[in-house]
Protein backbone atom coordinates (compact mmCIF):
# COMPACT_ATOMS: atom_id res chain seq x y z
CA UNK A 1 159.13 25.95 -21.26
CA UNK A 2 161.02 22.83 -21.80
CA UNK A 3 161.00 20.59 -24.97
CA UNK A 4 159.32 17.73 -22.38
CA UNK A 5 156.47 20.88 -21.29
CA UNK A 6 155.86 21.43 -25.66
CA UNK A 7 155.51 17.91 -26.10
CA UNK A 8 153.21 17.68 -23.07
CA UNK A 9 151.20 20.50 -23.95
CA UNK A 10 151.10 19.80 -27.61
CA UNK A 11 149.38 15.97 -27.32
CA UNK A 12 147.33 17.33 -24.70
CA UNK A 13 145.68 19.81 -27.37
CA UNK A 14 145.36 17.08 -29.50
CA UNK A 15 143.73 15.08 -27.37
CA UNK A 16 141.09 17.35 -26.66
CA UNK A 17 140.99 18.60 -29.98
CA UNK A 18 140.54 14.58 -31.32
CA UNK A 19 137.16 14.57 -28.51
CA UNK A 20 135.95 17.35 -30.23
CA UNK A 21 135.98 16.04 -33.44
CA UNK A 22 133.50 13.98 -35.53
CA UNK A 23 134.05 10.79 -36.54
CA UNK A 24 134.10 9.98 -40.30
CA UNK A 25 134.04 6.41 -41.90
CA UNK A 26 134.80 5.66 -45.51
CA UNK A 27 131.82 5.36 -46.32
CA UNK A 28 130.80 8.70 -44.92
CA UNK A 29 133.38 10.64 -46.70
CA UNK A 30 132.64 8.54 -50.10
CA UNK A 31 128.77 10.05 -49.46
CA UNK A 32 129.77 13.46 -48.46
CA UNK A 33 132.29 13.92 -51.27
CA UNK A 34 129.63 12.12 -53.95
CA UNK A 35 126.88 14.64 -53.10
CA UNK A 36 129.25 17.79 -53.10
CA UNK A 37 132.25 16.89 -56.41
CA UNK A 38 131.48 19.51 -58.79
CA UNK A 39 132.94 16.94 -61.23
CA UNK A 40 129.72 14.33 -59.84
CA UNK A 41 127.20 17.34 -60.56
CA UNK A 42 128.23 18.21 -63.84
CA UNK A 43 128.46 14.73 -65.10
CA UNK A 44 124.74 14.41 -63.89
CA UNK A 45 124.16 17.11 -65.43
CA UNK A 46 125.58 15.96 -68.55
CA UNK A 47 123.38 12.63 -67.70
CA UNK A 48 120.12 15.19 -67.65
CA UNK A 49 121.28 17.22 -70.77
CA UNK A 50 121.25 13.58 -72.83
CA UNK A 51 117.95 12.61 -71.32
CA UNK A 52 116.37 15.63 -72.99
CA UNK A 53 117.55 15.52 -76.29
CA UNK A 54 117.03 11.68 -76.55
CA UNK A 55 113.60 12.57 -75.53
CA UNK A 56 113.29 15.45 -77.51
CA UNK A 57 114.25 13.45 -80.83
CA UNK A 58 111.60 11.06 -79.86
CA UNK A 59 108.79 13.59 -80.04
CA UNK A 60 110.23 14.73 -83.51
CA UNK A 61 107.98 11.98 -85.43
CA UNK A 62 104.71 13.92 -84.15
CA UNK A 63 103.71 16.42 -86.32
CA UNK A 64 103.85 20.10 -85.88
CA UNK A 65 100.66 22.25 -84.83
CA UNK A 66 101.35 26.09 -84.90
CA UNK A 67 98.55 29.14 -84.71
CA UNK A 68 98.90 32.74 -85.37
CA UNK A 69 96.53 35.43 -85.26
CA UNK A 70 96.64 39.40 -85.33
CA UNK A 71 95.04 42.02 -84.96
CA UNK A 72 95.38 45.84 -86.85
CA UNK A 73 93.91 49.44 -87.49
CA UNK A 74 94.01 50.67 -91.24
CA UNK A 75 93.96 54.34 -91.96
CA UNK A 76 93.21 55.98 -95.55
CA UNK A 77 92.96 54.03 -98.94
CA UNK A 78 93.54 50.60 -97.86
CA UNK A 79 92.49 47.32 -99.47
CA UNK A 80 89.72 45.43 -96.94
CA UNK A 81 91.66 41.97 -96.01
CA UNK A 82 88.37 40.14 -95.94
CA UNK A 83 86.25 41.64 -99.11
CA UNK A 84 89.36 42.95 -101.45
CA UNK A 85 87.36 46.09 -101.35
CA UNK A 86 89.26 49.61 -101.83
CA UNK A 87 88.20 51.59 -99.28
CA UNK A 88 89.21 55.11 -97.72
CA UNK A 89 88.17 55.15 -94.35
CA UNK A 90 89.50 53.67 -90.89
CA UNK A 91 88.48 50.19 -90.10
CA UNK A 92 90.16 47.49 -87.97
CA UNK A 93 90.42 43.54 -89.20
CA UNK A 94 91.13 40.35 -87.24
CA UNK A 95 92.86 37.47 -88.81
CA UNK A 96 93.79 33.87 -87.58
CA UNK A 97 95.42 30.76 -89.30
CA UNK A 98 96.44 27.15 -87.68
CA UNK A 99 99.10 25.27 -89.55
CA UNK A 100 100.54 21.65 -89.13
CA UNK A 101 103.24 19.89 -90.99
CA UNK A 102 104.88 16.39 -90.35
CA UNK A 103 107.56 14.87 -91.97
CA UNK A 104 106.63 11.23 -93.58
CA UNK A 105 110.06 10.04 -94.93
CA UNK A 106 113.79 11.67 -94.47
CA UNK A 107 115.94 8.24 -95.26
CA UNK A 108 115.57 7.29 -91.86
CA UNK A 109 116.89 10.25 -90.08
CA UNK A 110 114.52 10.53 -87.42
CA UNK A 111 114.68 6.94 -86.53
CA UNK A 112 118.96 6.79 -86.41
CA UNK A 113 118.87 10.06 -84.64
CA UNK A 114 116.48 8.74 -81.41
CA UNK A 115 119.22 5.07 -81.35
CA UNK A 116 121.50 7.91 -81.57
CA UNK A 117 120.15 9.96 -78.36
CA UNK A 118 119.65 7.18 -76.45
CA UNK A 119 122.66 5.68 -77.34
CA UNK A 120 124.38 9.36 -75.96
CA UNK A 121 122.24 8.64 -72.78
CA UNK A 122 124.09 5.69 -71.69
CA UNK A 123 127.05 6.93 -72.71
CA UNK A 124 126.56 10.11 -70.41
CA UNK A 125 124.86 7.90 -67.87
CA UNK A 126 128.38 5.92 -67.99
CA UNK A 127 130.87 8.79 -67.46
CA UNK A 128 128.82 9.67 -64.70
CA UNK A 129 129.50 6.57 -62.96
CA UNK A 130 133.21 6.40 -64.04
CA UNK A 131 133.39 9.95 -62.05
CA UNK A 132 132.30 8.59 -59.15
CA UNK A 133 134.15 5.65 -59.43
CA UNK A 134 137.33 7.71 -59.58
CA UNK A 135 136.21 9.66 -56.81
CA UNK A 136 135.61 6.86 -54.48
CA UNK A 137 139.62 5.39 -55.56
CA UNK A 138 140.81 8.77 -54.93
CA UNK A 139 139.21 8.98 -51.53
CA UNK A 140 140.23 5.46 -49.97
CA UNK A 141 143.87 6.98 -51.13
CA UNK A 142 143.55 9.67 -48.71
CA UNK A 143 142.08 7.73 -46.46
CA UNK A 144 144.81 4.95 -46.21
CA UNK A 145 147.21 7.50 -46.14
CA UNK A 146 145.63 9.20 -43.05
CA UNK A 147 145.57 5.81 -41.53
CA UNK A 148 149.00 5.85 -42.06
CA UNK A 149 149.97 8.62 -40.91
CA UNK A 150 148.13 8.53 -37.53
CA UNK A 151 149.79 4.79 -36.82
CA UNK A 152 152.76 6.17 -37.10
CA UNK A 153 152.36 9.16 -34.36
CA UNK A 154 151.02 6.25 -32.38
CA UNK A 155 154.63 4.48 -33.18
CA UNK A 156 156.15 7.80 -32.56
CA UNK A 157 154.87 8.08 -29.00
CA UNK A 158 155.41 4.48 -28.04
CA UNK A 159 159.20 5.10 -28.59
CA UNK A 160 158.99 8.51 -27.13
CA UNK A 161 157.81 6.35 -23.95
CA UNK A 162 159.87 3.84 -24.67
CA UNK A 163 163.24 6.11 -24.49
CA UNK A 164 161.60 7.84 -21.41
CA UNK A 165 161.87 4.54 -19.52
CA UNK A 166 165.25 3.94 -20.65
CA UNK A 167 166.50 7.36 -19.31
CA UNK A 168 165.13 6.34 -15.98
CA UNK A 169 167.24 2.77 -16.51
CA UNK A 170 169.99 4.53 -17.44
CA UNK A 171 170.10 7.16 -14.40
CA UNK A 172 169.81 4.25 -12.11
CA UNK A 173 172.63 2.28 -13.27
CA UNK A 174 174.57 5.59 -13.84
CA UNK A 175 173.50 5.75 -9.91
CA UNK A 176 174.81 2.26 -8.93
CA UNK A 177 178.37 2.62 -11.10
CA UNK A 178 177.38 0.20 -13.47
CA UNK A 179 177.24 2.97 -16.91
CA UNK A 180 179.59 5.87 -17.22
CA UNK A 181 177.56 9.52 -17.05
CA UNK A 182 177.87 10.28 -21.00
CA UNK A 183 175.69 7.47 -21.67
CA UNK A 184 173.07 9.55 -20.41
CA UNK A 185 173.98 12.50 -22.99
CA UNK A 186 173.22 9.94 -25.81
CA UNK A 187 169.51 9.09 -24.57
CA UNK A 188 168.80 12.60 -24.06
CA UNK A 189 169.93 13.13 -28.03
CA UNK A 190 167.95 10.13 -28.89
CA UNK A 191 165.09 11.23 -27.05
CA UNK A 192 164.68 15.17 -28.37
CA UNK A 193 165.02 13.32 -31.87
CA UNK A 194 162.33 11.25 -31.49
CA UNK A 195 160.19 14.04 -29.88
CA UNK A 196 161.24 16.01 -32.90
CA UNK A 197 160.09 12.96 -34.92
CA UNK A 198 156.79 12.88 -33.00
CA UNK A 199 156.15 16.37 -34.05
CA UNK A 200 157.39 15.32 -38.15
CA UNK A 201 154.36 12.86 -37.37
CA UNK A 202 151.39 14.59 -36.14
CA UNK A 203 152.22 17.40 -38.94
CA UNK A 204 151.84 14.56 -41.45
CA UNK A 205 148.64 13.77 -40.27
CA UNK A 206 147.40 17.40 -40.17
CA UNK A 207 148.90 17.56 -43.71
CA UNK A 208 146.71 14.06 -45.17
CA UNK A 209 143.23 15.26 -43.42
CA UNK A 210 143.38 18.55 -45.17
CA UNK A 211 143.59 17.15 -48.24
CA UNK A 212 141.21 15.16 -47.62
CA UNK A 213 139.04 17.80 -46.44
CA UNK A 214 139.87 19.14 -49.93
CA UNK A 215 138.50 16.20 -51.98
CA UNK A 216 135.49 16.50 -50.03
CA UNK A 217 134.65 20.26 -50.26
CA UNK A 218 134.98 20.80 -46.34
CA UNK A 219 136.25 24.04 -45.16
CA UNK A 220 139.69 24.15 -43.78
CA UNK A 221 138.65 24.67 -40.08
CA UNK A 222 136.05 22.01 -39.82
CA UNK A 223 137.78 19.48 -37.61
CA UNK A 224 137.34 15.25 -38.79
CA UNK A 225 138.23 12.25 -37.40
CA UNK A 226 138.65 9.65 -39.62
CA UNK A 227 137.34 6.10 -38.01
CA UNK A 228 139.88 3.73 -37.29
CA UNK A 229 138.94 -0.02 -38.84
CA UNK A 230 138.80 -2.83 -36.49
CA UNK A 231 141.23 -5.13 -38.82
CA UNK A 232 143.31 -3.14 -41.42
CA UNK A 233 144.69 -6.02 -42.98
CA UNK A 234 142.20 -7.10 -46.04
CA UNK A 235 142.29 -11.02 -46.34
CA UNK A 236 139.38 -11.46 -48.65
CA UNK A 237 141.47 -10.79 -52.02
CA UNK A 238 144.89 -12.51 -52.07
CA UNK A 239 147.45 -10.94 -54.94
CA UNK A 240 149.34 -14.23 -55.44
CA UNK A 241 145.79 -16.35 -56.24
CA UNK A 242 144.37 -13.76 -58.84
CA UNK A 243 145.62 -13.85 -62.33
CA UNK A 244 146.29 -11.47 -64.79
CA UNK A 245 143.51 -12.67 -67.51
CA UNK A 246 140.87 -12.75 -64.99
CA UNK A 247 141.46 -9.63 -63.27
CA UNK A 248 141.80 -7.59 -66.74
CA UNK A 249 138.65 -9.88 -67.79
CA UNK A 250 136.81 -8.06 -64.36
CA UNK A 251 138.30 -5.09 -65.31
CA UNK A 252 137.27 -4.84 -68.88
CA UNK A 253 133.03 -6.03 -67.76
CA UNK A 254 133.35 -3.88 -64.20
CA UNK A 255 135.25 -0.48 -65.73
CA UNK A 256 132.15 2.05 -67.05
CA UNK A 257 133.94 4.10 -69.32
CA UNK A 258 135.42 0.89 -71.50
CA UNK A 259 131.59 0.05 -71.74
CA UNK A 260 131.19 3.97 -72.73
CA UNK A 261 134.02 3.66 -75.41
CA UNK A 262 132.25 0.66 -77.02
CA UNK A 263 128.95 3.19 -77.43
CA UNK A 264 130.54 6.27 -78.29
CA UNK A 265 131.53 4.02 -81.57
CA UNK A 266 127.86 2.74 -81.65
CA UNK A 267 126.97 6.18 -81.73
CA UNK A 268 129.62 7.11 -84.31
CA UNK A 269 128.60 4.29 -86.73
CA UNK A 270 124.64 5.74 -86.17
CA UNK A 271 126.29 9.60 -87.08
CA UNK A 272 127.45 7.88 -90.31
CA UNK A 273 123.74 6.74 -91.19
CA UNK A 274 122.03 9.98 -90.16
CA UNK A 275 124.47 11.43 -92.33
CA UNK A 276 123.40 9.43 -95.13
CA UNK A 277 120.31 9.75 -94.94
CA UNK A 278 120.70 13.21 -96.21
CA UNK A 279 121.25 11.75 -99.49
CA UNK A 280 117.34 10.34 -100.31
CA UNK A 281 114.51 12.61 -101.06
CA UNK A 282 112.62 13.99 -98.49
CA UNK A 283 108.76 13.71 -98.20
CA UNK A 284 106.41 15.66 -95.85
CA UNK A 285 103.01 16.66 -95.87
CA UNK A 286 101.43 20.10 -94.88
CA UNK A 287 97.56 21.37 -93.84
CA UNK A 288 96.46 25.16 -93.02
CA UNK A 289 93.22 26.37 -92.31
CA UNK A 290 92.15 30.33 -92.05
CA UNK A 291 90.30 32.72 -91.85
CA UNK A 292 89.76 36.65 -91.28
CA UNK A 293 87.33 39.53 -89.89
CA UNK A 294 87.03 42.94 -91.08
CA UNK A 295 84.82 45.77 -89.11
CA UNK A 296 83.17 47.09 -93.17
CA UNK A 297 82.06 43.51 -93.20
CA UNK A 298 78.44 43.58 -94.23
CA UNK A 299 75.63 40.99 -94.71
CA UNK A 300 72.06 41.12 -96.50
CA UNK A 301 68.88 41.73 -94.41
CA UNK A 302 66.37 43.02 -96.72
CA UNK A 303 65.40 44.84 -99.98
CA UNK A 304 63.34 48.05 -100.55
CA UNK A 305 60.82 48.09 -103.81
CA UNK A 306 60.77 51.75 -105.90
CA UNK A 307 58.37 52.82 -108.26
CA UNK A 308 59.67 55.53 -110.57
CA UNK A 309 57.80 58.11 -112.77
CA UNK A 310 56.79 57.32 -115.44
CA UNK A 311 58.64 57.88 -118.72
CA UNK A 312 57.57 58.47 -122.82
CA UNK A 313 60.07 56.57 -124.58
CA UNK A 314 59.68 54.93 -128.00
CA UNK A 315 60.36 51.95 -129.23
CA UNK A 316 60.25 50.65 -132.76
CA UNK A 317 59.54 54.46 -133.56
CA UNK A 318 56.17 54.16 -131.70
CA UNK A 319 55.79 56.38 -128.69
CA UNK A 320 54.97 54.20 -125.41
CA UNK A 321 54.78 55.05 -121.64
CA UNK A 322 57.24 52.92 -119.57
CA UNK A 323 57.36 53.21 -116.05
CA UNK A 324 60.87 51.57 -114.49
CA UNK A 325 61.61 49.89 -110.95
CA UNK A 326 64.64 49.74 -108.49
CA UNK A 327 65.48 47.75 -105.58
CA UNK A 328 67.68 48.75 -102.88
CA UNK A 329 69.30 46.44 -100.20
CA UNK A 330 69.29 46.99 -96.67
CA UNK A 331 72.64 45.64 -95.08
CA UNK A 332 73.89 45.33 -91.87
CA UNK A 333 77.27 44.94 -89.63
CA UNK A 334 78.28 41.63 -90.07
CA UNK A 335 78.76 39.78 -86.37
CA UNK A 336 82.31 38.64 -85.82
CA UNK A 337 81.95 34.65 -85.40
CA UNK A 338 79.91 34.61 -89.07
CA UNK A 339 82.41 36.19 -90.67
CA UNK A 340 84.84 34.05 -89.38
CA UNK A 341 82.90 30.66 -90.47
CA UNK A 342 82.55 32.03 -93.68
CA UNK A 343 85.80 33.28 -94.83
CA UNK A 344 87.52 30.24 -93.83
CA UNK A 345 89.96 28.73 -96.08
CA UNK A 346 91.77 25.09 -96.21
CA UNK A 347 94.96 23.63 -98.00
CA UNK A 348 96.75 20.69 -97.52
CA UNK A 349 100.39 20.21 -99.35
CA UNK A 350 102.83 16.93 -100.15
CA UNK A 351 105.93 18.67 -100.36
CA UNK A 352 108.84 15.89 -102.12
CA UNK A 353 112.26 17.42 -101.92
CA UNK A 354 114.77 15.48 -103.50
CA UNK A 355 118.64 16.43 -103.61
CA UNK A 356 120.70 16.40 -106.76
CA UNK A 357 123.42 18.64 -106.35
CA UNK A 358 124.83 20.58 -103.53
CA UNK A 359 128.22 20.95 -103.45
CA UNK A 360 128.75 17.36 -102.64
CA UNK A 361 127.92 18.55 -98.99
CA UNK A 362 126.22 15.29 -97.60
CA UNK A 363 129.11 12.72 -99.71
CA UNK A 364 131.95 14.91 -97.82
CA UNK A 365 130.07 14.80 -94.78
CA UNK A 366 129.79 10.73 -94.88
CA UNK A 367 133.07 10.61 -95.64
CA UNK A 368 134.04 12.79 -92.52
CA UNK A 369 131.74 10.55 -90.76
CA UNK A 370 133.02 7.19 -91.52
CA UNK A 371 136.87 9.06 -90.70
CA UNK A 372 135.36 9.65 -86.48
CA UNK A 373 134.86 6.05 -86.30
CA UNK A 374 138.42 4.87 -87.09
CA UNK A 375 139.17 7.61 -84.95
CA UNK A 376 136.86 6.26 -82.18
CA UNK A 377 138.35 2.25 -83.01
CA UNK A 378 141.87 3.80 -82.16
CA UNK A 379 141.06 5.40 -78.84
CA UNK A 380 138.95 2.79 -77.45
CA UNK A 381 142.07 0.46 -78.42
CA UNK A 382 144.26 2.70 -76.68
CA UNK A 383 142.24 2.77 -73.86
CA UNK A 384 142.42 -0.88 -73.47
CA UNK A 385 145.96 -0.98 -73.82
CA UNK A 386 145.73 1.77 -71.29
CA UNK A 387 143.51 -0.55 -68.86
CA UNK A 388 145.65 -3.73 -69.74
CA UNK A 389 148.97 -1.76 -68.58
CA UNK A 390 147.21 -0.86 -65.28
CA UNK A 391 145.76 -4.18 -64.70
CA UNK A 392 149.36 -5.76 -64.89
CA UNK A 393 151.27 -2.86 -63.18
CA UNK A 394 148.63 -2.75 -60.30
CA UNK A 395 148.42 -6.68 -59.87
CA UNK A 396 152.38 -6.61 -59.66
CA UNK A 397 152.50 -3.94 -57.33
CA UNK A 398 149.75 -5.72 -55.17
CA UNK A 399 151.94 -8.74 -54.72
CA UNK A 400 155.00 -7.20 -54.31
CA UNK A 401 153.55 -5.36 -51.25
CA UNK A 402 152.15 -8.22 -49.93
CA UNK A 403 156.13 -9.77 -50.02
CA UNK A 404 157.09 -6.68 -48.83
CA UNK A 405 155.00 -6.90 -45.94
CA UNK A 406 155.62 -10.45 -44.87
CA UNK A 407 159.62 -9.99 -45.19
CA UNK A 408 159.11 -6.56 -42.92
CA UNK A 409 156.53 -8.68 -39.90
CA UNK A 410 159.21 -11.35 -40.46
CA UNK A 411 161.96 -8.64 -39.98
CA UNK A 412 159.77 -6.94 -37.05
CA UNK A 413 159.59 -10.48 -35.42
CA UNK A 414 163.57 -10.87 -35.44
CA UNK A 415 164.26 -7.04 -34.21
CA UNK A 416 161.87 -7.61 -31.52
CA UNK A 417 162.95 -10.91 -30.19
CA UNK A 418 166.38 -9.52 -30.92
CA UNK A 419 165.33 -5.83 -28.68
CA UNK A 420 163.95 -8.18 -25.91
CA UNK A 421 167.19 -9.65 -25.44
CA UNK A 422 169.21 -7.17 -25.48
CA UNK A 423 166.85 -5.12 -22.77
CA UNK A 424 167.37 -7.79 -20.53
CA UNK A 425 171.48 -7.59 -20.59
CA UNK A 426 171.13 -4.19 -20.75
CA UNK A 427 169.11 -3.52 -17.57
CA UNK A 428 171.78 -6.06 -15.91
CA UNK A 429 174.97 -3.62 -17.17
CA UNK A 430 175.62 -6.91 -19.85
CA UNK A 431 175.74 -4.47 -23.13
CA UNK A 432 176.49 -0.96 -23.57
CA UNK A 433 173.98 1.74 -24.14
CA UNK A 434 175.38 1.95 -27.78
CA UNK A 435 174.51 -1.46 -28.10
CA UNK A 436 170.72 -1.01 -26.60
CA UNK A 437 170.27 2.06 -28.82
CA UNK A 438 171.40 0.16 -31.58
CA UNK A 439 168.82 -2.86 -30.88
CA UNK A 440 166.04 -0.33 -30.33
CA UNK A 441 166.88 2.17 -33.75
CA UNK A 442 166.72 -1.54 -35.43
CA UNK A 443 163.58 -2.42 -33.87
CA UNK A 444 162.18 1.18 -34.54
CA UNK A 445 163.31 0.89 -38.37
CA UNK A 446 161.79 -2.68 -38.56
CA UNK A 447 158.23 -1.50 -36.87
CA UNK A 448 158.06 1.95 -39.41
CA UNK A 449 159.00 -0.41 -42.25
CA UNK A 450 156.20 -3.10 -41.16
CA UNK A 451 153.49 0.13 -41.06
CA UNK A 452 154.28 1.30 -44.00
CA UNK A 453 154.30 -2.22 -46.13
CA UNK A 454 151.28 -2.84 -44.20
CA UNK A 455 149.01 0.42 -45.92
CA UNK A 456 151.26 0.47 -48.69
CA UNK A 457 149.82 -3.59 -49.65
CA UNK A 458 145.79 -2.22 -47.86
CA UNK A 459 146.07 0.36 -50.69
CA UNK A 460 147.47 -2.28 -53.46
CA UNK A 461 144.88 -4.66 -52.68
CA UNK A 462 141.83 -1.93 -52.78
CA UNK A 463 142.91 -1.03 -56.13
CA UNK A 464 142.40 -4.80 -57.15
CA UNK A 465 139.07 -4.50 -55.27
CA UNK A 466 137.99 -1.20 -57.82
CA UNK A 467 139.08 -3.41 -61.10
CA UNK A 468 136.92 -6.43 -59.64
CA UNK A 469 134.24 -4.15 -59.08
CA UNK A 470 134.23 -5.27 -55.08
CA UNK A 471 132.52 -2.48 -52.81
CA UNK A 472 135.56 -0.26 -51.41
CA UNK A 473 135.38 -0.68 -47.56
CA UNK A 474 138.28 -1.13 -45.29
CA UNK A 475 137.30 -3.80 -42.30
């Protein structure tokens, strides 16, 4: 099969393999990749995780209400848990207790530690939009570059066409004497290069979508089509009217993890006073109630009266009858529920616990303490300087590209005013083919150099757009 056939053959497949393809916007990939980044899950996860605790320390100031019960078989001499009794027989007992205790003062720890938590919470609910800010960046990256990539297969096959037409200009005028027969040696080597160069293209774009498939979790084989914009060219944000102190200014109010860094030291100063609060005396009160059953529990029901026989005794040293009398007491099983009531037992405590010495644990631990925040003041000024670098390099870069593209449509408007001429003389046996190819290479050069400047300043400017905190979109 000839090179001619492959090339045939191979933008045929891709033609039908393009109609079988769905079409994905920006917007749909930003969505697809947002609800499947493992990155985006755990940071909301994170988000969740700081929710609880904030909520948890919140609940801390209510007091604590705990109740226990058992129940057990004794065996042998045992002591009866309800009368104190010895007793050496099996019986069984029941017992049951409810206990609360609340804290009343701990130098403010409670209090520091919920500003704390819900300090954490925006922090976490902060890195979870800086994520998905970062995705969304990342993803009109790929995106661009896909565009690209594909614009320049469609350059590719206009001078594929292009060089096609010239072959059949060149074979006629080979025909009517007017170019020698080796010019036609030189078209057919300019042609397999570009054809070559066509193939170079379409791999590039192959290469782009899968990593974009990548970034957005979608299996290798699932075949995309990115959507092509109606105007690629973003006019709304001009490089050379924006200046540096407003643009860091946006970037400094818009960016969600330099708002993050400015509460992680919030919460570092607020780790500092839960810390010292460790140092005052702590004061928290206590109640209990309970009580206990026991199956040799008994209760009164009745007495018996007994008459004895009577009996010579003397008293004084004078004989006299006495007769004596004895009472018994009739008991019975005492029901669960009334033993219960009546072996309850209360007790309430105020429990002061104040710290003298321990080691100096909670002076080292301040000290530590106060250490993380200068810590934290350093990073969050790095980070700035970080931001402030990026601001300038990416506003510089941004107008370069938009120089850089209006010196290559400039350039692209000379080569093809320059090609146009030179076709004309050409197809009249004026110039030689060296000549043509030469005007057509230059034209070629001057329309890959205009495509690239062209995505090179879309991307440029979109990176302003994510610093002013503008929706990324490409019209």
């Amino acid at each position: 099969m000839s090179r001619r056939l492959l090339i045939l053959a191979f933008l045929l497949t891709s033609a039908l393999s393009i109609q079988a393809q769905s079409i994905w916007s920006l917007e749909k990939c930003i969505s697809h990749a947002l609800d499947n980044s493992i990155d985006v899950k755990l940071a909301k996860l994170g988000l969740e995780n700081a929710q609880l605790v904030h909520k948890q320390s919140k609940l801390e100031r209510l007091p604590s209400l705990n109740i226990n019960t058992g129940y057990g078989w004794n065996f042998g001499r045992q002591i009866d848990p309800a009368t104190n009794d010895f007793f050496d027989q099996r019986f069984n007992f029941t017992s049951g207790s409810a206990s609360s205790f609340v804290t009343l003062f701990a130098g403010r720890g409670i209090s520091n530690t919920i500003k704390r938590n819900n300090v954490d919470e925006d922090i976490a609910n902060l890195d979870s939009k800086a994520t998905i800010e970062n995705l969304k960046i990342s993803i009109v990256g790929f995106y661009v570059s896909i565009l690209l990539a594909e614009e320049q297969v469609e350059n590719s096959k206009t001078r594929v066409k292009s060089i096609q037409d010239q072959l059949e200009n060149t074979d006629k005028l080979i025909k009517a004497g007017s170019l020698p027969v080796n010019d036609r040696l030189q078209v057919l080597a300019d042609l397999a290069n570009e054809e070559q160069n066509l193939i170079s293209a379409q791999n590039n774009v192959d290469i782009n979508y899968n990593l974009l498939k990548q970034v957005l979790f979608l299996d290798p084989d699932v075949e995309i089509r990115i959507a092509k914009p109606s105007t690629v060219i973003p006019i709304e944000t001009a490089p050379d009217k924006i200046s540096f102190s407003s643009l860091y200014k946006s970037a400094i109010n818009t960016l969600p993890e330099i708002r993050a860094n400015e509460l992680r030291l919030r919460s570092a100063e607020l780790d500092v006073d839960i810390a010292k609060g460790n140092l005052y005396p702590t004061l928290s009160l206590s109640g209990s109630i309970n009580s206990n059953y026991s199956s040799l529990g008994k209760t009164f029901e009745n007495t018996n009266q007994t008459i004895r026989i009577p009996q010579n005794v003397f008293i004084d040293g004078n004989p006299a009858l006495l007769e004596t009398e004895t009472f018994s007491f009739i008991v019975k099983d005492n029901p669960f529920w009334d033993q219960f009531n009546e072996n309850i037992g209360r007790g309430f405590n105020l429990n002061l616990n104040i710290p003298i010495f321990n080691a100096r644990r909670s002076k080292v631990n301040v000290e530590r303490l106060q250490m993380q925040i200068e810590n934290v003041k350093l990073q969050n000024e790095q980070a700035l300087n970080t931001v402030k670098s990026n601001v300038q390099q990416a506003l510089s870069d941004a107008r370069a590209a938009q120089k850089q593209l209006d010196a290559s449509q400039k350039s692209l408007a000379a080569q093809s005013a320059n090609y146009e001429n030179v076709e004309k003389r050409y197809q009249l046996g004026a110039v030689s083919t060296f000549e043509y190819i030469t005007a057509r290479n230059n034209l070629d050069a001057a329309k890959v150099n205009e495509t690239i400047s062209k995505f090179d300043y879309i991307f440029k400017v979109k990176i302003l757009d994510f610093y002013m905190g503008k929706r990324l979109t490409i019209n």
